[in-house]
N, C-alpha and C. Protein backbone atom coordinates (compact mmCIF):
# COMPACT_ATOMS: atom_id res chain seq x y z
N UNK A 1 98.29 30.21 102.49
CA UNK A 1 98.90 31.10 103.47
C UNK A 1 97.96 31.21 104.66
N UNK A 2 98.30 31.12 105.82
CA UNK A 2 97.55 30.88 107.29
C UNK A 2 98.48 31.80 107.98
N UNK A 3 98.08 33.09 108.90
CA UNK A 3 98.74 33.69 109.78
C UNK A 3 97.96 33.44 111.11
N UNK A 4 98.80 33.95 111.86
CA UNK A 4 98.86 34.04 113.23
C UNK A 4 97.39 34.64 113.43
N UNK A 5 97.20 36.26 112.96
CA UNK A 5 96.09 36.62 112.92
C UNK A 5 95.03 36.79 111.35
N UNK A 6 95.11 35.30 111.00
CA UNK A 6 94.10 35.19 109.72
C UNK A 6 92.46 34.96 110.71
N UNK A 7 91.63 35.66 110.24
CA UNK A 7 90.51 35.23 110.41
C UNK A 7 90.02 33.64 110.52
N UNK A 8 88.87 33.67 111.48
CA UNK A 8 88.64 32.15 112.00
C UNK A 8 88.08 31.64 111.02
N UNK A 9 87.49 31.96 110.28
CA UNK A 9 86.77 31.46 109.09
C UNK A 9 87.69 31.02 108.51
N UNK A 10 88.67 31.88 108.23
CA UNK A 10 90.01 31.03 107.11
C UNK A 10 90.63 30.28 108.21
N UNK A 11 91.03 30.06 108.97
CA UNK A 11 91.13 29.17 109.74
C UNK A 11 90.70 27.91 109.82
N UNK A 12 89.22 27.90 110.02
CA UNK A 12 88.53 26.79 109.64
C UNK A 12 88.71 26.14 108.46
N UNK A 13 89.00 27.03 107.00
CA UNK A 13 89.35 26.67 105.90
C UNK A 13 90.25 25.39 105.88
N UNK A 14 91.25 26.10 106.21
CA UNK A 14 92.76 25.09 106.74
C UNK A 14 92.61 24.29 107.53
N UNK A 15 91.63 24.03 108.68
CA UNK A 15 92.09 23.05 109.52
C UNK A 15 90.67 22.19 109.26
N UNK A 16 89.65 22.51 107.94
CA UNK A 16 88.59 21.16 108.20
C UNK A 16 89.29 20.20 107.68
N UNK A 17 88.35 19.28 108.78
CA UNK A 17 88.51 17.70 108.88
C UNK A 17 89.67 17.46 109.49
N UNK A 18 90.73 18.22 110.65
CA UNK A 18 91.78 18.07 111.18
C UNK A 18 91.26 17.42 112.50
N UNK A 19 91.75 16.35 112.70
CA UNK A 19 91.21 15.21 113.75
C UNK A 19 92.29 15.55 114.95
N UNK A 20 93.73 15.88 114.53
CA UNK A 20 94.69 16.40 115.64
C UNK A 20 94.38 17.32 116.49
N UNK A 21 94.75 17.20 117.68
CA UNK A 21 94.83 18.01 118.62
C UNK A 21 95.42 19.34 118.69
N UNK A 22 97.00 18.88 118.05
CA UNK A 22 97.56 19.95 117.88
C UNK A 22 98.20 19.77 116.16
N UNK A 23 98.36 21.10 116.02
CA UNK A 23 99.28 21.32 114.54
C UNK A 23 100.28 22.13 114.94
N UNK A 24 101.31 21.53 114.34
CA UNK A 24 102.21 22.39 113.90
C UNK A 24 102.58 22.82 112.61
N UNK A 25 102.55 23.90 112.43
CA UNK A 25 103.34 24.23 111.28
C UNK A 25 104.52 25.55 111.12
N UNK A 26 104.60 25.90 109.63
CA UNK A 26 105.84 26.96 109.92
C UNK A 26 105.99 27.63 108.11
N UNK A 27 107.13 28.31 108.10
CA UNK A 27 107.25 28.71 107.01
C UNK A 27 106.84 30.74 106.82
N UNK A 28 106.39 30.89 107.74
CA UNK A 28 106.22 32.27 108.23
C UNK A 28 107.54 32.97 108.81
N UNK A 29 108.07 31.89 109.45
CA UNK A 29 109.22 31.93 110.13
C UNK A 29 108.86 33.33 111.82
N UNK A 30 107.61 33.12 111.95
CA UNK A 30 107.06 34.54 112.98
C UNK A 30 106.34 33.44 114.20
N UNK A 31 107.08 33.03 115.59
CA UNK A 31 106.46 31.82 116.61
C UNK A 31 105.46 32.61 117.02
N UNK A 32 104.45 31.58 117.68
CA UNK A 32 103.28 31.93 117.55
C UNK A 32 102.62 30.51 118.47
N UNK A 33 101.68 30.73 119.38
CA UNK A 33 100.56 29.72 119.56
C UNK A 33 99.46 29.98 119.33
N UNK A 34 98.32 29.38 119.56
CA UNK A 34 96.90 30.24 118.85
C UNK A 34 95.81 28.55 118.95
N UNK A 35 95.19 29.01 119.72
CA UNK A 35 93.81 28.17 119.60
C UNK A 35 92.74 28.72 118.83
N UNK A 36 92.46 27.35 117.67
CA UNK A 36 91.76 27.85 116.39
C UNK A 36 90.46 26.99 116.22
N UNK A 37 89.60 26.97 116.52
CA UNK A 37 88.33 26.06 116.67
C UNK A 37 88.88 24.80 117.33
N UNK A 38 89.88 24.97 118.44
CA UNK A 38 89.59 23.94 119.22
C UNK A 38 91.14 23.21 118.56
N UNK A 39 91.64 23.66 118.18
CA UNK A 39 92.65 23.20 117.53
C UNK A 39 93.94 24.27 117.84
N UNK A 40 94.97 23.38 118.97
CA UNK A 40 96.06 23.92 119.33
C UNK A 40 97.02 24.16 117.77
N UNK A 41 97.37 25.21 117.84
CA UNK A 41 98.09 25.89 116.66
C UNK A 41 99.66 26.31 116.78
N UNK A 42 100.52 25.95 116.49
CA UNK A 42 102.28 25.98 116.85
C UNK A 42 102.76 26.22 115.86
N UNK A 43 103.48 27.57 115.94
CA UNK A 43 104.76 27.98 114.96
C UNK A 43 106.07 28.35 115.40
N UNK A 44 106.88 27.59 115.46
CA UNK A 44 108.13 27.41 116.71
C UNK A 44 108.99 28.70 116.21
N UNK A 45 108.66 29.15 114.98
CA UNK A 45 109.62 30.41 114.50
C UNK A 45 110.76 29.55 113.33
N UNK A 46 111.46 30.03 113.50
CA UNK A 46 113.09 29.32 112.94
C UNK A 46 114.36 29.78 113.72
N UNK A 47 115.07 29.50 112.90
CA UNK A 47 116.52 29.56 113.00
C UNK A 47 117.31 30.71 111.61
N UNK A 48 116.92 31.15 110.97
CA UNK A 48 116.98 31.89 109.71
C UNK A 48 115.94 32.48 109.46
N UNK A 49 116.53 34.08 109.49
CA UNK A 49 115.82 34.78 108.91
C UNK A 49 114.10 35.28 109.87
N UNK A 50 115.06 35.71 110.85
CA UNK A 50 113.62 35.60 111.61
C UNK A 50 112.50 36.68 111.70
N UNK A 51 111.19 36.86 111.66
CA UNK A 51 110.56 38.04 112.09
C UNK A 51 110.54 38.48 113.25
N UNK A 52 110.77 39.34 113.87
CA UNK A 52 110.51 40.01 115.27
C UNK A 52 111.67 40.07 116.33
N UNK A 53 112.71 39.24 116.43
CA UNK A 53 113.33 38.96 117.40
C UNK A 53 114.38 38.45 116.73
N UNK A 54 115.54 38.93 117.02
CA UNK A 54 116.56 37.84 116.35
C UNK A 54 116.83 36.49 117.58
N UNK A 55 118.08 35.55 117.34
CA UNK A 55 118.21 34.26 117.99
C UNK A 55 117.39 33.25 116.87
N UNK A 56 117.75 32.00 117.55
CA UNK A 56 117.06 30.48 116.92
C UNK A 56 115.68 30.19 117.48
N UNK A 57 114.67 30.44 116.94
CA UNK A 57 113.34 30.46 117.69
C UNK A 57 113.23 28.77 117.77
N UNK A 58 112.38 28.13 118.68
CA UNK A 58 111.79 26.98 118.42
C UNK A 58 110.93 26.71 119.16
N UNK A 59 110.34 25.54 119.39
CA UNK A 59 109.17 24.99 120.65
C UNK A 59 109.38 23.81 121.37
N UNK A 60 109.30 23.97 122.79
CA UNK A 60 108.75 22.21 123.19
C UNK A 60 107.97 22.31 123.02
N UNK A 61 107.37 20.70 122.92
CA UNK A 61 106.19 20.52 122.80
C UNK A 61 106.27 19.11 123.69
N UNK A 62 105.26 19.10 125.11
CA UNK A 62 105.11 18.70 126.48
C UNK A 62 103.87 17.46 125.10
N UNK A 63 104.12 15.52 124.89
CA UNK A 63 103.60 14.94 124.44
C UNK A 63 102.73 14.40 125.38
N UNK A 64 102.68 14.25 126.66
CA UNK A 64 102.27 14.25 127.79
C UNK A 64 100.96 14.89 128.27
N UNK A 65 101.33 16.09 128.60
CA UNK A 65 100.64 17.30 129.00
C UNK A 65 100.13 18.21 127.98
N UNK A 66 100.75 18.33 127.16
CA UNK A 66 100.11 19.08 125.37
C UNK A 66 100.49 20.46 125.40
N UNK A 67 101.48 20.54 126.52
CA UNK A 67 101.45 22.01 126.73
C UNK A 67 103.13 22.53 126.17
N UNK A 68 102.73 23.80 125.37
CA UNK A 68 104.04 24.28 124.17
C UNK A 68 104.59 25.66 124.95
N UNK A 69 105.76 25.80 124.60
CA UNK A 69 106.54 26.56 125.18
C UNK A 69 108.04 27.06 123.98
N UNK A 70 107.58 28.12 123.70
CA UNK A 70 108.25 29.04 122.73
C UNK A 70 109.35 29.37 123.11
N UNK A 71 110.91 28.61 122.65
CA UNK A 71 111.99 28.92 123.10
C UNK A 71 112.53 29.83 121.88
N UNK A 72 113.87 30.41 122.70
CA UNK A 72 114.45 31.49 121.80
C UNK A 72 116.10 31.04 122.35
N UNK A 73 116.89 30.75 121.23
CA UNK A 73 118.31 30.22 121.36
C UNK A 73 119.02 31.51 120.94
N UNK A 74 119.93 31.92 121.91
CA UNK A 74 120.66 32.81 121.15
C UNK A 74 121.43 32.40 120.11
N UNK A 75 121.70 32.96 118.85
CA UNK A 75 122.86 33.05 117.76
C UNK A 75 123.33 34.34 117.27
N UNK A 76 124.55 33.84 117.18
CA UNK A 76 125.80 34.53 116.72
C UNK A 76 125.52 35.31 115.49
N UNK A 77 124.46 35.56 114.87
CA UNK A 77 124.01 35.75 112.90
C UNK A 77 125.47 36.09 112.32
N UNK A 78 126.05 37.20 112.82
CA UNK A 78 126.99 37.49 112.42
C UNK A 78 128.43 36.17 112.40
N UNK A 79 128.33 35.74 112.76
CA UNK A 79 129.78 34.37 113.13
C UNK A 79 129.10 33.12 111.91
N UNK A 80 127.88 33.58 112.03
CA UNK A 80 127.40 32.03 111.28
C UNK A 80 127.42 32.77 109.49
N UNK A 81 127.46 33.79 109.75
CA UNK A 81 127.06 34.73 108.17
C UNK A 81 128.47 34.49 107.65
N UNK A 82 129.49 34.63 108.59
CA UNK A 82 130.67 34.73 108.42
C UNK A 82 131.42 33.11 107.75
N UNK A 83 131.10 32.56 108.80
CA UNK A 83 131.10 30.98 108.43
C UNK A 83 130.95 30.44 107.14
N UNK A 84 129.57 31.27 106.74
CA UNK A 84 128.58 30.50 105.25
C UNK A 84 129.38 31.42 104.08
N UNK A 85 129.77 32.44 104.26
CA UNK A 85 130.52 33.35 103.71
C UNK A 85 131.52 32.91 103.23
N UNK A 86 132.64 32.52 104.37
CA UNK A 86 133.93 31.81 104.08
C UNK A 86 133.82 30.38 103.12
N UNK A 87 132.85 29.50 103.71
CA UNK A 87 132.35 27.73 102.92
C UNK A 87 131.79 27.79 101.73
N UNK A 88 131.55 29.07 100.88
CA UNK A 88 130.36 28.73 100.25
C UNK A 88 131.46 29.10 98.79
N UNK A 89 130.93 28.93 97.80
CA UNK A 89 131.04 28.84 96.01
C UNK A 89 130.09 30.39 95.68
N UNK A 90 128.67 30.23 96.24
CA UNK A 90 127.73 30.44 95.67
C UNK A 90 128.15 32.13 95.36
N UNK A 91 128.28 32.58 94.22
CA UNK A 91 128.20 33.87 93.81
C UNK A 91 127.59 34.98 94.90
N UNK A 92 126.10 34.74 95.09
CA UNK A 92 125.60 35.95 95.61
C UNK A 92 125.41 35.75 97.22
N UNK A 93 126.84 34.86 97.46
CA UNK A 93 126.36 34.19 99.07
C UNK A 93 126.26 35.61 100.13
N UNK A 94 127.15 36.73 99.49
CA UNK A 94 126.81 37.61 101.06
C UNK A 94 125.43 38.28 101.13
N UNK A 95 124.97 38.65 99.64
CA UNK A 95 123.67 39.16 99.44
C UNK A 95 122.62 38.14 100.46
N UNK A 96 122.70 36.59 100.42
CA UNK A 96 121.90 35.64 100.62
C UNK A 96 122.04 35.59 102.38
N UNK A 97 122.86 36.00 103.00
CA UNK A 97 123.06 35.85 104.05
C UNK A 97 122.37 37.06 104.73
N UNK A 98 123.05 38.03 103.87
CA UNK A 98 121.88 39.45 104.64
C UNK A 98 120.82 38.89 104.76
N UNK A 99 120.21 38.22 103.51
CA UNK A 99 118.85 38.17 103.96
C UNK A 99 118.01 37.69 104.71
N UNK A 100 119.05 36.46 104.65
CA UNK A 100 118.38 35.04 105.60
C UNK A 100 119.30 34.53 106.65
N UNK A 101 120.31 35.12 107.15
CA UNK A 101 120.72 35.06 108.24
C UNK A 101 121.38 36.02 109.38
N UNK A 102 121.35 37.37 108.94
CA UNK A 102 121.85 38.57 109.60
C UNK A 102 120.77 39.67 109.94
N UNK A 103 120.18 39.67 108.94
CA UNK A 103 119.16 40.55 109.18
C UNK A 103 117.99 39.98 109.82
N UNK A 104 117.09 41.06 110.61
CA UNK A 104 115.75 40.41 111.59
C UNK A 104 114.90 42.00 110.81
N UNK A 105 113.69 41.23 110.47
CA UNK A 105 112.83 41.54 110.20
C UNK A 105 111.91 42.22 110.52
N UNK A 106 111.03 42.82 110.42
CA UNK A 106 109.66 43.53 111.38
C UNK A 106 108.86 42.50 111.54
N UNK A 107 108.19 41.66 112.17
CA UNK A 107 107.22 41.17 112.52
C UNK A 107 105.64 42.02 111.56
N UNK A 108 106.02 42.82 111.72
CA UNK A 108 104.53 43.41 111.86
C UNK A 108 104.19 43.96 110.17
N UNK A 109 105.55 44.63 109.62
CA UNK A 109 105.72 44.53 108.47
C UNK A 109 105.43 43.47 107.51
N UNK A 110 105.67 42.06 107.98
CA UNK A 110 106.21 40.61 107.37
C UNK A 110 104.84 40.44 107.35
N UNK A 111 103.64 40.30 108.09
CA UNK A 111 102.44 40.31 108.50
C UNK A 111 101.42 41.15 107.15
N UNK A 112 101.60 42.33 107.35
CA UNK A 112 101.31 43.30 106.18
C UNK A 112 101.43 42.58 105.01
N UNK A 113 102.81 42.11 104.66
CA UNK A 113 102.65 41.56 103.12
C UNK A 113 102.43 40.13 103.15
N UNK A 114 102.30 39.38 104.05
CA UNK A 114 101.74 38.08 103.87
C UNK A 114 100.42 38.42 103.61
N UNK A 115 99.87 39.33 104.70
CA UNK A 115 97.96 38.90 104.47
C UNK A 115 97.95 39.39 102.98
N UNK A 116 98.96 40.23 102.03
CA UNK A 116 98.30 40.22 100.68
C UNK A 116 98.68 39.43 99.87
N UNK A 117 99.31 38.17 100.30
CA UNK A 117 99.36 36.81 100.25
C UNK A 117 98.11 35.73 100.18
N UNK A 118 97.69 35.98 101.06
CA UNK A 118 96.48 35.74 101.95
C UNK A 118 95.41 35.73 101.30
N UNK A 119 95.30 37.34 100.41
CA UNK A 119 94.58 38.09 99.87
C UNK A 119 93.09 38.26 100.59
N UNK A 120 93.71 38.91 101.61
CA UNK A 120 92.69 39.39 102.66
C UNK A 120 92.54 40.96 101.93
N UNK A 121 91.55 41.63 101.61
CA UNK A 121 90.43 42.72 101.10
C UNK A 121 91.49 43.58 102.23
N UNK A 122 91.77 44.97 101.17
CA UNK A 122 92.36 46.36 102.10
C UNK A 122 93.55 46.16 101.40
């Protein structure tokens, strides 16, 4: 587990021996840039289930110039909840949709229980 604001030390953890310029990664689902010992850091967000902001989060990323830019797509949550609702089999599909496609999250909350993920001390 690597956050946005994990300590540089754990930082370093994760990125020794990273020869790239830049990383991307994700799975936090919370966008984010962050220079980390020299190492450009990219989390474009998602499209489901987002922390902080609802819409389709994502990134350019300038292969050129190196330079990232945190886009935000609007969506419908509700039309697409509706959609997956109507297509789906799956038993607990409306429960699954609250979770991961209607509802927006706290950022700051989501943060809280990752770092005891993390298992950052406190």
């Amino acid at each position: 587990m690597i956050l946005v604001d994990s300590s540089l030390e754990r930082w370093g953890e994760v990125l020794a021996g990273e020869g790239a310029a830049t990383v991307v990664l994700g799975n936090t689902h919370m966008p984010f840039v962050r220079l980390a010992d020299r190492v450009l850091v990219v989390n474009p967000g998602s499209v489901g289930m987002p922390y902080g902001r609802e819409g389709a989060h994502w990134a350019l990323l300038d292969g050129e110039t190196g330079a990232v830019t945190l886009r935000s797509t609007p969506l419908d949550a509700a039309r697409v909840g509706e959609r997956l609702v109507a297509g789906s089999r799956f038993a607990g599909i409306e429960e699954w949709v609250g979770h991961y496609v209607t509802d927006v999250y706290s950022d700051a909350e989501a943060l809280r229980e990752f770092a005891k993920a993390e298992r950052r001390p406190g």
